[in-house]
Protein backbone atom coordinates (compact mmCIF):
# COMPACT_ATOMS: atom_id res chain seq x y z
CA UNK A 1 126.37 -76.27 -108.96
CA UNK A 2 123.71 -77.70 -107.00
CA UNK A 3 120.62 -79.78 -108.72
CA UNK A 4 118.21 -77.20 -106.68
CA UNK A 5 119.55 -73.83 -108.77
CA UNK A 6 120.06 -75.61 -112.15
CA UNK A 7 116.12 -76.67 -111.34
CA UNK A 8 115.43 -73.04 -110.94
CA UNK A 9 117.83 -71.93 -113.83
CA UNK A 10 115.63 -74.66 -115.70
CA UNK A 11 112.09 -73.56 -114.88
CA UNK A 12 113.09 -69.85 -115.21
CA UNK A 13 113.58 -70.69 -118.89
CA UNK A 14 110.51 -72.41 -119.53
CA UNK A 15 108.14 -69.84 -117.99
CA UNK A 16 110.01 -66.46 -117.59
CA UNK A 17 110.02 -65.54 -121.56
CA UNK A 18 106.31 -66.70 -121.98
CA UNK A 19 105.40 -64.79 -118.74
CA UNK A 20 107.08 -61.43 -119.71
CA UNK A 21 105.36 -61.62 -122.92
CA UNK A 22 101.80 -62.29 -121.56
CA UNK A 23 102.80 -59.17 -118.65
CA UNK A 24 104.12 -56.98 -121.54
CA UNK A 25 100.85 -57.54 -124.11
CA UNK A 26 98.27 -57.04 -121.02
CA UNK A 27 99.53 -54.13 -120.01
CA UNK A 28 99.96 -52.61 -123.46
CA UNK A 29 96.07 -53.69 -123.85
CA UNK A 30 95.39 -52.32 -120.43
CA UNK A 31 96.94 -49.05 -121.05
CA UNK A 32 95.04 -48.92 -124.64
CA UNK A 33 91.81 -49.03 -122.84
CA UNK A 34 92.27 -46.74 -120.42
CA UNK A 35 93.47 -44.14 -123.32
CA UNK A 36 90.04 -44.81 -124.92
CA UNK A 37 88.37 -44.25 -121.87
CA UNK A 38 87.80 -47.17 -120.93
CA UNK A 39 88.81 -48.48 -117.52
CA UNK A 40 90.70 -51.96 -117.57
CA UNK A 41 89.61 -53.15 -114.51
CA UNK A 42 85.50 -52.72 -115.46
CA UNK A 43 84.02 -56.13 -117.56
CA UNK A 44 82.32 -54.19 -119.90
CA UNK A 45 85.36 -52.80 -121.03
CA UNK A 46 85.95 -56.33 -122.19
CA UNK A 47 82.91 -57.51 -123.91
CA UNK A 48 81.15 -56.91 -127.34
CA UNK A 49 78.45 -58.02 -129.03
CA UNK A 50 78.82 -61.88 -129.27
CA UNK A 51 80.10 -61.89 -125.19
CA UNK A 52 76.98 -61.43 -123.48
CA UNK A 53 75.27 -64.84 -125.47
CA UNK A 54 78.36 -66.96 -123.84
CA UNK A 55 77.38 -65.15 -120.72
CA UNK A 56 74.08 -66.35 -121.11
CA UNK A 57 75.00 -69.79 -121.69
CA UNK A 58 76.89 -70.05 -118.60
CA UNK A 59 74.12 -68.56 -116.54
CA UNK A 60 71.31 -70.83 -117.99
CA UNK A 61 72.20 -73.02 -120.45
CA UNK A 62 71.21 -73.43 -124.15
CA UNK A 63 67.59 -72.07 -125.29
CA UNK A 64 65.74 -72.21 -128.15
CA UNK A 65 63.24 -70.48 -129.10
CA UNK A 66 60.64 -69.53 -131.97
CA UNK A 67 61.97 -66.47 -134.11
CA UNK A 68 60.14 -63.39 -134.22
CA UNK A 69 59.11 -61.39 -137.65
CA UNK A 70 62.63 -59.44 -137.86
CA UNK A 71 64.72 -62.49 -137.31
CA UNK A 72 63.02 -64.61 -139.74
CA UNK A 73 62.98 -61.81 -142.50
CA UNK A 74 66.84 -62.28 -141.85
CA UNK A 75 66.89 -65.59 -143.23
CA UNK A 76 66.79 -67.41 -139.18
CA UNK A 77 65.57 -70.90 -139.17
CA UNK A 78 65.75 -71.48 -135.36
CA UNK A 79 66.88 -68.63 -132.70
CA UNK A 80 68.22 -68.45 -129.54
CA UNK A 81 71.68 -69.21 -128.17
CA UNK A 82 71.95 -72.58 -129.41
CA UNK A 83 74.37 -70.71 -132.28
CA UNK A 84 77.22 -70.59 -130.65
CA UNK A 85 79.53 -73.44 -129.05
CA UNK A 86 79.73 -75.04 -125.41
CA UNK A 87 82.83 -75.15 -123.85
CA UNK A 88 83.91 -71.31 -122.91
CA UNK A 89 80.46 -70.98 -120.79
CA UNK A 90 80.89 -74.47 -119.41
CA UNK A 91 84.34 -73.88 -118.14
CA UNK A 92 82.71 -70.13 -117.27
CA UNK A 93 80.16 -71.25 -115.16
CA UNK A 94 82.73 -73.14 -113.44
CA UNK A 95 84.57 -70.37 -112.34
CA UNK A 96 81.94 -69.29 -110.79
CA UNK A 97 82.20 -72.25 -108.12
CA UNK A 98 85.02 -70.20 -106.61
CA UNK A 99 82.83 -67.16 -105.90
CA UNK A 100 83.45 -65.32 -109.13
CA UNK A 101 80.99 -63.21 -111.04
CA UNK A 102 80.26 -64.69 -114.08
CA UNK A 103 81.95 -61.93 -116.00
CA UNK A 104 85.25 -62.23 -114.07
CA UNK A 105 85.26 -65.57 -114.42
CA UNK A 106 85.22 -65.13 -118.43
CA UNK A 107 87.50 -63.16 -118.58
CA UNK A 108 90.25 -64.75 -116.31
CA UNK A 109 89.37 -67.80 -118.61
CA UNK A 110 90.60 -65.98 -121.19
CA UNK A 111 93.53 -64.50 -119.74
CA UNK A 112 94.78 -68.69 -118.36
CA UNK A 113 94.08 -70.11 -121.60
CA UNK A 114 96.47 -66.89 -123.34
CA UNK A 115 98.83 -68.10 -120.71
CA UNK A 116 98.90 -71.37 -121.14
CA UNK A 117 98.86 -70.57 -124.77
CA UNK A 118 102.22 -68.93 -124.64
CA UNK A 119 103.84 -71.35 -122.46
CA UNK A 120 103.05 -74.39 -124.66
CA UNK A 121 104.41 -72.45 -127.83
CA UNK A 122 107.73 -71.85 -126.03
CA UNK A 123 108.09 -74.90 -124.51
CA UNK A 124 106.40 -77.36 -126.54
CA UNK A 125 107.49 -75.66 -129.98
CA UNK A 126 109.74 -73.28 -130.20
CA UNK A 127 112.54 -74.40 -127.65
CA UNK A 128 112.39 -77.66 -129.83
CA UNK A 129 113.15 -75.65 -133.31
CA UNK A 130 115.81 -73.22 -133.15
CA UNK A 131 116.63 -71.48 -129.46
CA UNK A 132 118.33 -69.04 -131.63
CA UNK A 133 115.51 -67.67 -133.19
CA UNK A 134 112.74 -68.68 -130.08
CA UNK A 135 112.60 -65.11 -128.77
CA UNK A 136 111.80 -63.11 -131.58
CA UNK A 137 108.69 -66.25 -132.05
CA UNK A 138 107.43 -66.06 -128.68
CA UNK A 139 106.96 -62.04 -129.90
CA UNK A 140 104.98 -62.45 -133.05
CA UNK A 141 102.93 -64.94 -131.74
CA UNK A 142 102.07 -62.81 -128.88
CA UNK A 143 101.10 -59.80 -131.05
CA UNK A 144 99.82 -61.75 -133.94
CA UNK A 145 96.76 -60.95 -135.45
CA UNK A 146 93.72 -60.59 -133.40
CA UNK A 147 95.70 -61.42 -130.37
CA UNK A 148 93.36 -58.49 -128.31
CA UNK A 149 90.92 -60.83 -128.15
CA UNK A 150 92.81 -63.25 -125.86
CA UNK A 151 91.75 -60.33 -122.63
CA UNK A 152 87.95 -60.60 -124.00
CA UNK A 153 84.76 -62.46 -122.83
CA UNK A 154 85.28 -64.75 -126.27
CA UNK A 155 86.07 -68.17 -126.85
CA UNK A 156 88.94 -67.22 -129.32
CA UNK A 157 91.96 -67.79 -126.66
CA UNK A 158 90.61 -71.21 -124.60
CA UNK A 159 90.35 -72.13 -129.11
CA UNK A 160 93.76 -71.27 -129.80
CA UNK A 161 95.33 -72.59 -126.34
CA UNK A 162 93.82 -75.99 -127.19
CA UNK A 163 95.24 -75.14 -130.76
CA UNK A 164 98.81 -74.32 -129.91
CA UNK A 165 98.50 -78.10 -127.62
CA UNK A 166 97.66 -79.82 -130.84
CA UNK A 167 100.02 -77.95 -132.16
CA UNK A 168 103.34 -79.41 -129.72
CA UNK A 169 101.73 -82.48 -129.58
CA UNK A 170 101.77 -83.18 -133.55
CA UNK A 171 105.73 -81.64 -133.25
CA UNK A 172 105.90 -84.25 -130.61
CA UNK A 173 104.11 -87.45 -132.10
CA UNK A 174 101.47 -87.56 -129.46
CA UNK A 175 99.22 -88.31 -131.99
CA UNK A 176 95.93 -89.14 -129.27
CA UNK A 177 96.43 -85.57 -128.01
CA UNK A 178 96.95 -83.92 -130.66
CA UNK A 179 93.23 -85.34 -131.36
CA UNK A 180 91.58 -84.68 -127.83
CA UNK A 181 93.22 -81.08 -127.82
CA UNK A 182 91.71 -80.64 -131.57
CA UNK A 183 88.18 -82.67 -130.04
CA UNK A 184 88.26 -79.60 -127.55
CA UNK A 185 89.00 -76.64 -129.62
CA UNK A 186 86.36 -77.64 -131.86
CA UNK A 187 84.12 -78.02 -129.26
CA UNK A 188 84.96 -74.56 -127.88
CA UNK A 189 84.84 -72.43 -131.38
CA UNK A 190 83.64 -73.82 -135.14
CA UNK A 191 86.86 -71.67 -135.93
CA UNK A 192 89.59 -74.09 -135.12
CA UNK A 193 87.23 -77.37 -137.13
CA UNK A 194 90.40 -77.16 -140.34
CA UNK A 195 92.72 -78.56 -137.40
CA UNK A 196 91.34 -81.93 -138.80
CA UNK A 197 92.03 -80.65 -142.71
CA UNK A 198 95.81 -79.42 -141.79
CA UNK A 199 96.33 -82.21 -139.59
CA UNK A 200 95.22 -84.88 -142.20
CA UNK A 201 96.71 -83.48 -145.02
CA UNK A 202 100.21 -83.16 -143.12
CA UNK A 203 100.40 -86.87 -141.31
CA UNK A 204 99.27 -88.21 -145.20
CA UNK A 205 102.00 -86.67 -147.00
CA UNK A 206 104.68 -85.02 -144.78
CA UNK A 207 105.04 -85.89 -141.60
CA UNK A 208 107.46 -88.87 -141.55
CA UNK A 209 106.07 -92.60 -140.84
CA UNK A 210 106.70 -96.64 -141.34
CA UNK A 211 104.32 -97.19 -143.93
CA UNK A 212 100.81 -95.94 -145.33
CA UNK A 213 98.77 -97.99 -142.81
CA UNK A 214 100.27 -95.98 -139.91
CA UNK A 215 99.73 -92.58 -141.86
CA UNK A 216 95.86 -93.53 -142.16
CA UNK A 217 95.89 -94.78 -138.55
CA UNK A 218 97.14 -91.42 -137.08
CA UNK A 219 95.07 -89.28 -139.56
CA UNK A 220 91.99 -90.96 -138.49
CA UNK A 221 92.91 -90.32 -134.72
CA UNK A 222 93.62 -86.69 -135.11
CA UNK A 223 91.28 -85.14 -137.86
CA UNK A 224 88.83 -87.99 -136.59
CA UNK A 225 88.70 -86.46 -132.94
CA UNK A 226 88.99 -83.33 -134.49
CA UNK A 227 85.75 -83.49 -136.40
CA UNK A 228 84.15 -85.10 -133.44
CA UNK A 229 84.55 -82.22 -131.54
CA UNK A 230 81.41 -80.44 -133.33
CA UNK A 231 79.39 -83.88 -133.56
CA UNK A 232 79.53 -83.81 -130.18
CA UNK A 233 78.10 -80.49 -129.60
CA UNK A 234 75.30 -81.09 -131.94
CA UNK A 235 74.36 -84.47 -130.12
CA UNK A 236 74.42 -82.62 -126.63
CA UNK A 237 72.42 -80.52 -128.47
CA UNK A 238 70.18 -82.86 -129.69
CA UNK A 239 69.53 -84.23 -125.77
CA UNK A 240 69.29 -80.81 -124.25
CA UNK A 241 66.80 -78.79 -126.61
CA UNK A 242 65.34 -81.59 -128.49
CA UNK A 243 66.79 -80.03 -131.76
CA UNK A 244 70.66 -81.53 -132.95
CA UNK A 245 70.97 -78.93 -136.71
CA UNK A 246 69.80 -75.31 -133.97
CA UNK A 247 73.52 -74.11 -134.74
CA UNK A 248 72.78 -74.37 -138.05
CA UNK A 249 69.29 -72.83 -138.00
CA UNK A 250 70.89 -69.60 -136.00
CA UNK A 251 73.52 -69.56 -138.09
CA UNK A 252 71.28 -69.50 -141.42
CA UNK A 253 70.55 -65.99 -140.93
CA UNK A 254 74.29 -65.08 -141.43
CA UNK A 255 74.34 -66.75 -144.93
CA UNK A 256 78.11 -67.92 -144.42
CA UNK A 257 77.63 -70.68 -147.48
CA UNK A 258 81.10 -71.19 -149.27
CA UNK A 259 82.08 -68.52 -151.50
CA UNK A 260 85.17 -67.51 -153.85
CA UNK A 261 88.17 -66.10 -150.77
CA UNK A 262 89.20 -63.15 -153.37
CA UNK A 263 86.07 -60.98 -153.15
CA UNK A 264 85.83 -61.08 -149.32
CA UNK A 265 89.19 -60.51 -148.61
CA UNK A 266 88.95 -57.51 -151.22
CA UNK A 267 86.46 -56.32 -149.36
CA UNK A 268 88.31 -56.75 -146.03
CA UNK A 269 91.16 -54.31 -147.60
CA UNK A 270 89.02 -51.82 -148.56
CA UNK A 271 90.05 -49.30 -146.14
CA UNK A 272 87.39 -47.85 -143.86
CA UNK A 273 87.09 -45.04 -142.02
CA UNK A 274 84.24 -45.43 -139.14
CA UNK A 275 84.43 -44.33 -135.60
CA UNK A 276 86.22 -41.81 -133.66
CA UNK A 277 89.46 -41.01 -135.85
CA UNK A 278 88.49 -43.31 -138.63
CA UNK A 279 89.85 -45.81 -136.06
CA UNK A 280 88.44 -48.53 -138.66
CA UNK A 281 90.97 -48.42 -140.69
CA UNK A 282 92.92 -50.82 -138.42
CA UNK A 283 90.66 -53.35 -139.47
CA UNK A 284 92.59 -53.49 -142.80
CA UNK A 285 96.26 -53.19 -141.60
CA UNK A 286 95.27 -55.97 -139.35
CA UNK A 287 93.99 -58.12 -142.67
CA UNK A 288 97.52 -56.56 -144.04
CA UNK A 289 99.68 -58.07 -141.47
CA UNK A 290 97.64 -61.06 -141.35
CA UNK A 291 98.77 -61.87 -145.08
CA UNK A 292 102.58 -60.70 -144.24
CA UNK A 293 102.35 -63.27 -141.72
CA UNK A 294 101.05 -66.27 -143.95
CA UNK A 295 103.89 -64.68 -146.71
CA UNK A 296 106.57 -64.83 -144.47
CA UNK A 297 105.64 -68.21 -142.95
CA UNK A 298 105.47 -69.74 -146.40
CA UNK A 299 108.65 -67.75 -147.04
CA UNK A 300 110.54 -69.21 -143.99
CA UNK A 301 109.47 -72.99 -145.22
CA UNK A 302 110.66 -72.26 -148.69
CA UNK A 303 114.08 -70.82 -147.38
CA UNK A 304 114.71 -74.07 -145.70
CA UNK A 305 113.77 -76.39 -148.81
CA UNK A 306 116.31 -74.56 -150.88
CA UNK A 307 118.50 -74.95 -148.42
CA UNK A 308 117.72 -78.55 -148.29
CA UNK A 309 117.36 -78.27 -144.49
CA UNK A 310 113.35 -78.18 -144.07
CA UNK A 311 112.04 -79.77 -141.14
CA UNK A 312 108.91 -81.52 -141.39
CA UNK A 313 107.21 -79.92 -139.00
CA UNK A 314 107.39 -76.44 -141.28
CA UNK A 315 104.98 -78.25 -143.62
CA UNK A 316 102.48 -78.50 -141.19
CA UNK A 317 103.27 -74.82 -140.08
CA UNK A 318 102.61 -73.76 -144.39
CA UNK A 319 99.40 -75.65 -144.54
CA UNK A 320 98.51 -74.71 -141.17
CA UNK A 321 98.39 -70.28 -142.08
CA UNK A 322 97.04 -70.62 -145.30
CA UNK A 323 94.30 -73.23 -144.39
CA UNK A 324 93.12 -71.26 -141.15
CA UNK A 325 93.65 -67.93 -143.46
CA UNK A 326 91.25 -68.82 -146.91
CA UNK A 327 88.89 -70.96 -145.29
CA UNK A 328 87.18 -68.00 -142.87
CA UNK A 329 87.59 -65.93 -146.19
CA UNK A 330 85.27 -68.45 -148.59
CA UNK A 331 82.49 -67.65 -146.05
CA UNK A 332 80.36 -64.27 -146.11
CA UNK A 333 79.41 -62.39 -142.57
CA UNK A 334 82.82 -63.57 -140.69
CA UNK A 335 84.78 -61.35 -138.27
CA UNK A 336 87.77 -62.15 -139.78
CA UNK A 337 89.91 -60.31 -137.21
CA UNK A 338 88.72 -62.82 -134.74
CA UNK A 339 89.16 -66.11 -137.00
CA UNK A 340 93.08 -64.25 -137.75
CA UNK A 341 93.98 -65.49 -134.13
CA UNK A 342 93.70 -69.15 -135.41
CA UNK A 343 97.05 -68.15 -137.21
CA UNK A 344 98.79 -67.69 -133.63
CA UNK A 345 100.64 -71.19 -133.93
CA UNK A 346 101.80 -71.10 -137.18
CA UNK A 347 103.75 -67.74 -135.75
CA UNK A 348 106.22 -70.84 -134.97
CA UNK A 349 107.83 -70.70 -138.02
CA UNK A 350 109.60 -67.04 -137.80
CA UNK A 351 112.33 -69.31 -135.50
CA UNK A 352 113.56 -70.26 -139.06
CA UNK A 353 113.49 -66.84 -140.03
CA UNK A 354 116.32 -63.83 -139.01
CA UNK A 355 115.32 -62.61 -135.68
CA UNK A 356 115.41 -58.76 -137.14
CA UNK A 357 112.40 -60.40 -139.07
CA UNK A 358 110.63 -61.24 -136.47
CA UNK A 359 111.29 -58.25 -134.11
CA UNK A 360 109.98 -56.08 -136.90
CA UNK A 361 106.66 -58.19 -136.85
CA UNK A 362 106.36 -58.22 -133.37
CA UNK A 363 106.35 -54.32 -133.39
CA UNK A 364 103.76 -54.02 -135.91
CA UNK A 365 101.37 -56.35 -134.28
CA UNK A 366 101.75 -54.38 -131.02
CA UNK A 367 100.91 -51.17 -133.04
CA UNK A 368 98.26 -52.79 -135.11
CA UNK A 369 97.09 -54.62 -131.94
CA UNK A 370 97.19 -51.06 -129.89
CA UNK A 371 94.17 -49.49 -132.92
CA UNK A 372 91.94 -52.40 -132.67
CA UNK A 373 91.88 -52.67 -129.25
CA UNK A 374 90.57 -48.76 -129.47
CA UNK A 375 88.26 -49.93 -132.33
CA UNK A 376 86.95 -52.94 -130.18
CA UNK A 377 86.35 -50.31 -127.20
CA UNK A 378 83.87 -48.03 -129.49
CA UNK A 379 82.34 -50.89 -130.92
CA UNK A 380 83.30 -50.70 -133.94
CA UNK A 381 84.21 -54.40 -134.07
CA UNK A 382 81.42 -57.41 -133.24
């Protein structure tokens, strides 16, 4: 056998599952829309309430401005769209080099980085845990919660793509990546900031090393990057508006704080039963499924310590879904269906779990992903 077809053998298996995934969950989304009435090949079809302030960004930069009467009787200490992170519009102006509208270009930004996302997983992740079980993975984590948001004009799948790189390069012991891709995904969405919490917490106590000083050293790197992510947008901040705590000012009038997790996520059960159909309800099969998935992943790591054969790595996977699951919850006035995506990753560890498990998730996301994407279209999600 020639070295030319085993190349081709070999890079058919590290893009063709990822790619059929990506192909299969667009066009699901695509055909979603257009049920709703909503054609996928218009923008607007795409965007909600939050997408046309990144737009703005990219088109002009940050502003800040003095609030009016309504927006300071919300509790707003500063206004404008200094609220909301850098690196989406950046790269989204960018785009725009290449003759793209600045809409377009958002949302093929979105689309690459859900790409990327997918081939990282399978490659950097789940070829390197258990082939067996690698398919049925590559399925969950591409119908996960909140995954509809990856075809949007939002930050959420350029967050989780730099995510899912942290991600391979922790499994990996790239230790400096694993820091500049958490630097990044900070810098693109506050969302993916417990990177440095999981991170730290795992190269402290799990992830093997020689001795303590080299556990500090690569905790420092990663969480340290990690945090530096957000520092950095407030000093750019700082230089370009004259103003480094405006995120926080915008922010105030959400009154996020830190709060107990059980009455918000309560609340986020409570079936409702707005829009067309009482489409709404989704909203709580999707926090349903969301808590299935941080079950089964803490399930999956348990199953392999009584087995005595836990990996390491399924450590970080535990601390990584129930960190980036009850830290959105202990804040008040969070779309938690758009923080769920920051669970994609830890979607890694149903490779430890029966593949029947993991087939039966992936068809529930695609049906739970299938009512919010109708939701999303009537605006009934922000």
């Amino acid at each position: 056998m020639t070295s030319a077809v085993l190349a081709l053998r070999g890079w058919r298996r590290a893009l063709l599952p990822p790619l059929v995934a990506f192909l299969i969950a667009n066009a699901l989304l695509a055909a979603v829309a257009a049920y709703g009435g909503h054609s996928p090949l218009r923008a607007a079809t795409w965007e909600s309430f939050d997408s046309p302030i990144y737009l703005e960004i990219a088109r002009y930069g940050y502003i800040l401005r003095d609030c009016n009467a309504a927006e300071a009787a919300l509790g707003a200490e500063a206004c404008g769209n200094v609220g909301w992170f850098p690196v989406y519009p950046w790269l989204t102006h960018a785009g725009t080099w290449l003759g793209l509208s600045f809409d377009t270009s958002a949302i093929l930004l979105s689309l690459a980085a859900w790409l990327v996302l997918l081939i990282v997983l399978w490659n950097g992740v789940l070829l390197t845990i258990r082939e067996r079980g690698a398919v049925a993975a590559l399925g969950v984590a591409t119908f996960a919660s909140g995954t509809f948001y990856f075809h949007t004009v939002y930050p959420v799948a350029l967050a989780v793509c730099l995510l899912t790189i942290a991600l391979a390069c922790l499994r990996r012991g790239w230790w400096a990546g694993a820091g500049v891709a958490g630097f990044l995904a900070t810098a693109t969405y506050p969302a993916a900031g417990p990177l440095a919490l999981v991170a730290g917490v795992w190269l402290l106590a799990f992830a093997p090393a020689p001795g303590w000083a080299e556990r500090l050293r690569r905790a420092a790197l990663v969480s340290g990057l990690t945090v530096l992510g957000a520092v950095a947008v407030f000093a750019f901040q700082w230089v370009d508006v004259g103003q480094w705590d405006g995120y926080f000012g915008v922010q105030a009038r959400f009154h996020h704080g830190v709060h107990f997790p059980l009455h918000n996520y309560l609340d986020l059960m409570k079936p409702r039963f707005e829009g067309l159909g009482h489409i709404s309800i989704f909203i709580a099969l999707q926090g349903a499924l969301t808590t299935l998935t941080v079950l089964a992943v803490l399930a999956a790591t348990w199953r392999s310590h009584r087995r005595g054969e836990i990996d390491p790595f399924q450590w970080l996977l535990a601390l990584w879904a129930v960190t980036y699951w009850i830290v959105p919850l202990m804040q008040n006035t969070v779309a938690y269906y758009r923080t769920d995506t920051m669970l994609v990753p830890a979607a890694a560890a149903f490779a430890w779990l029966p593949a029947r498990v993991g087939w039966l998730y992936t068809l529930a996301g695609a049906g739970v992903a299938s009512g919010m994407m109708l939701a999303f279209g009537q605006g009934v999600l922000v």
